[in-house]
C-alpha atoms as a PDB file:
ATOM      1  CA  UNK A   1     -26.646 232.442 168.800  1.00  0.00           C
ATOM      2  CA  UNK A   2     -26.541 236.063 168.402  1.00  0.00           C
ATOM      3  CA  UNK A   3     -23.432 238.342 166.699  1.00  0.00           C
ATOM      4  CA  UNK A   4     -24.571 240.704 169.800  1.00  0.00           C
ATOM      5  CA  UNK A   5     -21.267 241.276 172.338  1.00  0.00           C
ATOM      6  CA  UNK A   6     -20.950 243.156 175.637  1.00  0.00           C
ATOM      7  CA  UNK A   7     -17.555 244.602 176.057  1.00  0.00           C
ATOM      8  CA  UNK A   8     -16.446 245.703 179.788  1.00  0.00           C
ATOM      9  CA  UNK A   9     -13.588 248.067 180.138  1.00  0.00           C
ATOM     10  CA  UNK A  10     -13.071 250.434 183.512  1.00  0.00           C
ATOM     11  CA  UNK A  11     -11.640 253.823 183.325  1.00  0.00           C
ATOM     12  CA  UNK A  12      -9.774 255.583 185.754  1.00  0.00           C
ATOM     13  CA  UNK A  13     -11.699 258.863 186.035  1.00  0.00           C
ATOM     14  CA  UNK A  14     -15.252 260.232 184.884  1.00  0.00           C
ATOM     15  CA  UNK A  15     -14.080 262.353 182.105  1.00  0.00           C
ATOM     16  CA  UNK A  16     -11.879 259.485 180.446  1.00  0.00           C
ATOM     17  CA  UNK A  17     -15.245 257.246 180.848  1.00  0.00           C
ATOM     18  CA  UNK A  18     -17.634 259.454 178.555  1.00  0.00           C
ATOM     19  CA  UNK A  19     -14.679 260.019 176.432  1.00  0.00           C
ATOM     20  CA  UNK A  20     -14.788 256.664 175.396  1.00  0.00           C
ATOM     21  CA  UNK A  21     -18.001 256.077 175.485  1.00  0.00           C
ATOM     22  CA  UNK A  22     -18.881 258.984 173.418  1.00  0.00           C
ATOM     23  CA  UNK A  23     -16.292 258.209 170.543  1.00  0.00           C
ATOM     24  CA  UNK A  24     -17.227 254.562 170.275  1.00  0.00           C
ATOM     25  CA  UNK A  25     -20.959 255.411 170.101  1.00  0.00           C
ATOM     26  CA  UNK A  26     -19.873 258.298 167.627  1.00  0.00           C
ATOM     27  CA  UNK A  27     -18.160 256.479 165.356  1.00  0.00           C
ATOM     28  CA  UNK A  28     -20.865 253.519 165.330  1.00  0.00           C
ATOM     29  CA  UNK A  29     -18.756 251.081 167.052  1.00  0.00           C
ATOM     30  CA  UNK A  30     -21.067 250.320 169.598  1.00  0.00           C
ATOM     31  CA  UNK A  31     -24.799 250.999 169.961  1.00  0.00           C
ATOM     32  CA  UNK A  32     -24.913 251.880 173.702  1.00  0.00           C
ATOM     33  CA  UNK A  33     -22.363 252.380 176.355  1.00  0.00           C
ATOM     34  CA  UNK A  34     -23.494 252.046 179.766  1.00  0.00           C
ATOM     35  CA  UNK A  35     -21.109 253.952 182.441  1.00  0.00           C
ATOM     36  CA  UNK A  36     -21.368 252.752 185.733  1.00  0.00           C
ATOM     37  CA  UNK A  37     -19.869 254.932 188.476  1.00  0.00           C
ATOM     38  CA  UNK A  38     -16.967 254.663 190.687  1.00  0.00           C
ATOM     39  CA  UNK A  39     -16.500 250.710 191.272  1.00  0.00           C
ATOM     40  CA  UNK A  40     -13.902 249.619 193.849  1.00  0.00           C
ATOM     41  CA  UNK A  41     -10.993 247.345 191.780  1.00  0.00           C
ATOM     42  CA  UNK A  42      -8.696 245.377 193.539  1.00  0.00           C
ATOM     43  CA  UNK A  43      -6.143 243.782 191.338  1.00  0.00           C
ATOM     44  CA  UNK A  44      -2.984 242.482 191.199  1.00  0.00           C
ATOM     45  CA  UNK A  45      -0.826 244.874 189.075  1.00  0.00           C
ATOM     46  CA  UNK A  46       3.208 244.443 188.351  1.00  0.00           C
ATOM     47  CA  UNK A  47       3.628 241.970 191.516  1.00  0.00           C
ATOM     48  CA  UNK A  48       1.372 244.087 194.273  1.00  0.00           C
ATOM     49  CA  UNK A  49      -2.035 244.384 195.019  1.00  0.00           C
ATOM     50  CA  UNK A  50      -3.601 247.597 194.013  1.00  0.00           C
ATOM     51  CA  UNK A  51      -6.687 249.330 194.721  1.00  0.00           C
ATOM     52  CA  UNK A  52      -8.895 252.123 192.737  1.00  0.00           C
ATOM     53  CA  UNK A  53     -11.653 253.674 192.270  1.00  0.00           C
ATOM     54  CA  UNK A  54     -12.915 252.921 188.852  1.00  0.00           C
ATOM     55  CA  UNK A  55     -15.784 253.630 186.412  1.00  0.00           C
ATOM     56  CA  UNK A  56     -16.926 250.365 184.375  1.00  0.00           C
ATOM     57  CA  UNK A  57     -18.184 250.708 180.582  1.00  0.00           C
ATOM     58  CA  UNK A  58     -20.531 248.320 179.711  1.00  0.00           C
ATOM     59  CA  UNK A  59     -20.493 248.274 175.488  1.00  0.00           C
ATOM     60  CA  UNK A  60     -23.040 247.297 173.617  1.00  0.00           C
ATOM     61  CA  UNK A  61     -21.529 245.941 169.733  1.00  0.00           C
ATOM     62  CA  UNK A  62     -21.422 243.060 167.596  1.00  0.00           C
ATOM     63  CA  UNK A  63     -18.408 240.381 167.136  1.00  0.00           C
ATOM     64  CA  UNK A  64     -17.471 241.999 163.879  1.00  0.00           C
ATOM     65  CA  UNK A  65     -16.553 244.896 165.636  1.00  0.00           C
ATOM     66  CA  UNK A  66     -14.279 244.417 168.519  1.00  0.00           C
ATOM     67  CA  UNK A  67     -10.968 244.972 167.197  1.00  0.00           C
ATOM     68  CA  UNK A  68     -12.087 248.492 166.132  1.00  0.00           C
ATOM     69  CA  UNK A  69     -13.494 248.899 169.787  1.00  0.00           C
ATOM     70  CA  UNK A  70     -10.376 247.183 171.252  1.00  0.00           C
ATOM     71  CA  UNK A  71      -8.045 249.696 169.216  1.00  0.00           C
ATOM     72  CA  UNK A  72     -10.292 252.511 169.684  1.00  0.00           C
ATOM     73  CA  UNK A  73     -10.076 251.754 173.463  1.00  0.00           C
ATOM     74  CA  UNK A  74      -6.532 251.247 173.361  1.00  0.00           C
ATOM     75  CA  UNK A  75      -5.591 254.932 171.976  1.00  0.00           C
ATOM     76  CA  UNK A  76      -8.173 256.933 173.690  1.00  0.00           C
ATOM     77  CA  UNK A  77      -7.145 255.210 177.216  1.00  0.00           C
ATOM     78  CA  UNK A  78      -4.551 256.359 179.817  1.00  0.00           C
ATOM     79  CA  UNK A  79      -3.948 252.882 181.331  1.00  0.00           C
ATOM     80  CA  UNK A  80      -0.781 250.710 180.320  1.00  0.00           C
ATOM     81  CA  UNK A  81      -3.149 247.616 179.977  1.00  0.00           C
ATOM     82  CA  UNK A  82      -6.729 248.788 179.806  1.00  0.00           C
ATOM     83  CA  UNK A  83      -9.422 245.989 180.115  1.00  0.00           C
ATOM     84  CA  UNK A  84     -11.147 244.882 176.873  1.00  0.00           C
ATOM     85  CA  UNK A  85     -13.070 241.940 177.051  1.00  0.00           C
ATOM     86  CA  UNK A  86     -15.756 240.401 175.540  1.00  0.00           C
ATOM     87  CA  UNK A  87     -18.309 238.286 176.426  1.00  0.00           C
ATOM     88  CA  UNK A  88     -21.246 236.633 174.476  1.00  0.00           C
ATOM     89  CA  UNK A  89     -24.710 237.312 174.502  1.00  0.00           C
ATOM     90  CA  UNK A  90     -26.565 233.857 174.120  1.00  0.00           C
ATOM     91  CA  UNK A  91     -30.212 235.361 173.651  1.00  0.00           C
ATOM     92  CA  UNK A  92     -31.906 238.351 173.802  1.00  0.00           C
ATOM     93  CA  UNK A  93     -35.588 240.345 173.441  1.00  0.00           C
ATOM     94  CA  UNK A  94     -35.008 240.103 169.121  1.00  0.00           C
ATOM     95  CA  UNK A  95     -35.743 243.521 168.432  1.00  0.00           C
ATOM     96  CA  UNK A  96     -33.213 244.889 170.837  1.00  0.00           C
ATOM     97  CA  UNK A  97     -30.774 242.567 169.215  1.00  0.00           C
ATOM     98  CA  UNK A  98     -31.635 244.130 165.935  1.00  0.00           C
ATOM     99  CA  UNK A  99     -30.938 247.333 166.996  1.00  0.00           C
ATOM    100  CA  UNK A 100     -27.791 246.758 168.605  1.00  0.00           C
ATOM    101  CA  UNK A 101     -27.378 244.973 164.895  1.00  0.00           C
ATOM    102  CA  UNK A 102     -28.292 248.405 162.961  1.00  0.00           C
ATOM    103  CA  UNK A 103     -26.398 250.534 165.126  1.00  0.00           C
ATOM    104  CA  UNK A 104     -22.892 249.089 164.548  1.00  0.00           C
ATOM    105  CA  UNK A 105     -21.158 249.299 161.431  1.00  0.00           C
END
């Protein structure tokens, strides 16, 4: 098993997107962010179902650093209750995983 995580979080607008991209990636919390563009959600939010249009962040980190992505996400963010989850990466082409590994602090 590999320390390599993907971290999803959507962001309500373009703009906020990059902005959180950027800053993880900046401050070596992540080695890549992937943004992809204007998703549908549908989602249950404060007993009604809600719809937006959403852009998804796909982040590339390790384990050791999600609670400084999860914060970081957390104050740049304009949601209430911004996504931040993680999933594990089982295997992977090893020298991508080793630069994911050298990227993140």
């Amino acid at each position: 098993m590999t320390e390599a995580r993907i971290v999803l979080s959507t962001a309500g607008s373009e703009e906020e997107a990059r902005k959180i991209a950027h800053a993880l990636v900046d401050r070596k919390l992540a080695a890549c962010v992937n943004i992809v563009s204007q998703i549908e959600s549908i989602y249950r939010w404060q007993s009604k179902v809600e719809s937006a249009s959403e852009w998804l962040l796909v982040i590339k980190t390790q384990a050791r650093a999600f609670e400084r992505v999860r914060a970081l996400i957390e104050e740049l963010h304009s949601y209430e209750l911004p996504e931040c989850v993680m999933l594990e990466v089982g295997e992977g082409a090893k020298e991508y995983l080793d630069w994911i590994n050298g990227s993140v602090d």
